[in-house]
Protein backbone atom coordinates (compact mmCIF):
# COMPACT_ATOMS: atom_id res chain seq x y z
CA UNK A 1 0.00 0.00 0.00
CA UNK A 2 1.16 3.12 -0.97
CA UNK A 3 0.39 6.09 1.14
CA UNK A 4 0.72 9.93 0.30
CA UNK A 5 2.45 9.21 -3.14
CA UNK A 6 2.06 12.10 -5.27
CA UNK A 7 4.08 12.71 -8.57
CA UNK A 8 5.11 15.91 -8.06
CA UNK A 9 7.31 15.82 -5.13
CA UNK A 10 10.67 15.48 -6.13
CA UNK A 11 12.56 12.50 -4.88
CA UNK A 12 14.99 14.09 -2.43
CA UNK A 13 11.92 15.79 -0.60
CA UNK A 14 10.10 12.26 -1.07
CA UNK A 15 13.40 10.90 1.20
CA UNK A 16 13.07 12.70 4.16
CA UNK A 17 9.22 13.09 4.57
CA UNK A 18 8.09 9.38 5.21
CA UNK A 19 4.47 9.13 5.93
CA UNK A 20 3.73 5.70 6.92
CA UNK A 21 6.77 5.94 9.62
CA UNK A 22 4.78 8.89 11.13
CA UNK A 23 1.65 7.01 11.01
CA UNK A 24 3.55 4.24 12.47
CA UNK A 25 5.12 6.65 15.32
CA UNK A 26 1.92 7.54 15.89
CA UNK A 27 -0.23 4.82 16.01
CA UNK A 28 2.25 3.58 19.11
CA UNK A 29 1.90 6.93 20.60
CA UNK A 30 -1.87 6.05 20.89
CA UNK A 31 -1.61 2.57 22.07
CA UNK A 32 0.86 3.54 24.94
CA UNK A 33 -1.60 6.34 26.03
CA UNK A 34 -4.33 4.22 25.70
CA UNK A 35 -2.61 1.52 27.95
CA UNK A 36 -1.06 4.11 30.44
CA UNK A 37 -4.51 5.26 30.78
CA UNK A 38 -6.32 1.88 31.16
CA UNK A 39 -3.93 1.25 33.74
CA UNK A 40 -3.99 4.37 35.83
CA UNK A 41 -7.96 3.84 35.60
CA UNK A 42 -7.81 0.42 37.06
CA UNK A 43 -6.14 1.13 40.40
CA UNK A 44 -8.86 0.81 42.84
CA UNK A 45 -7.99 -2.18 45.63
CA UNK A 46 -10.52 -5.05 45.08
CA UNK A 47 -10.88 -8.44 47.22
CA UNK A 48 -10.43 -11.46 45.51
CA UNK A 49 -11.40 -14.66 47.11
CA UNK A 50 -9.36 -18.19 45.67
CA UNK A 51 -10.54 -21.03 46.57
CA UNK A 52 -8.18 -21.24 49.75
CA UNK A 53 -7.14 -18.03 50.37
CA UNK A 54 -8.21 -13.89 49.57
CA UNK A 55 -6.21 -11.22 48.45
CA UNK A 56 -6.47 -7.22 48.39
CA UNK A 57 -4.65 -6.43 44.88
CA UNK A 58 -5.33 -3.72 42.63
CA UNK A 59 -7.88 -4.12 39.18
CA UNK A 60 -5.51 -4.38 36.82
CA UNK A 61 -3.50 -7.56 38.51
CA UNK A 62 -6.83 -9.21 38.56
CA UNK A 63 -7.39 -8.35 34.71
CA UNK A 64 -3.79 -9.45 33.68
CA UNK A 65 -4.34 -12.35 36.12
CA UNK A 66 -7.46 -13.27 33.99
CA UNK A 67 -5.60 -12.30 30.48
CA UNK A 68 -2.89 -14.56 31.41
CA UNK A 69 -4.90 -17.76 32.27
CA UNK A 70 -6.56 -17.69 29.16
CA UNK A 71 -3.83 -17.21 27.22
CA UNK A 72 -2.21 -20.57 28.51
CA UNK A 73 -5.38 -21.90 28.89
CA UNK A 74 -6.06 -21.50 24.71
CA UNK A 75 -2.22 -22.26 24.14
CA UNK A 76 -3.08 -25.90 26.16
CA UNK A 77 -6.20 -26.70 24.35
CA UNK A 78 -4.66 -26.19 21.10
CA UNK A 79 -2.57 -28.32 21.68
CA UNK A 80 -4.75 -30.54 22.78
CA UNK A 81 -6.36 -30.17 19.37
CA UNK A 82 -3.35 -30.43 17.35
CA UNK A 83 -2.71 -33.95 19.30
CA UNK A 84 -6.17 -35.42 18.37
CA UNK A 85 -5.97 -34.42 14.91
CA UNK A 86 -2.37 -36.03 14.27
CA UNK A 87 -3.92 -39.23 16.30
CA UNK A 88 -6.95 -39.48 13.83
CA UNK A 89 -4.85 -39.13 10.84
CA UNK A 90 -2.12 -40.91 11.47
């Protein structure tokens, strides 16, 4: 995908102004503020009760607590998938 080509520009000032780098340098800008502010947002102390013990931890743990399970979670049971399909085939 070309972005921002036009033909009259000449090619030395089509060298130093790069659009899709500062779309790039951008984008991350956004997603950093974004996550800087989800995280300052989720600060607040909550109670969390496990099955043998409780804890007082902040929002986010509990939602990166949560992200990470399923992510191993999924990662397990695909493999788990991948294992029955090479059984049935082979």
């Amino acid at each position: 995908m070309r972005l921002f080509r036009r033909k009259g520009i000449d090619p030395a000032a089509r060298e130093t102004f790069q659009p899709r780098l500062w779309l790039t340098v951008a984008g991350l800008a956004l997603i950093v503020a974004y996550i800087v502010g989800f995280i300052a947002e989720n600060t607040k102390n909550v109670t969390v009760h496990f099955v043998f013990l409780k804890a007082h931890i902040s929002v986010i743990w509990v939602i990166l607590l949560s992200f990470a399970i399923g992510i191993v979670c999924g990662l397990l049971l695909s493999q788990l998938e991948r294992r029955r399909r090479r059984q049935k085939s082979g």
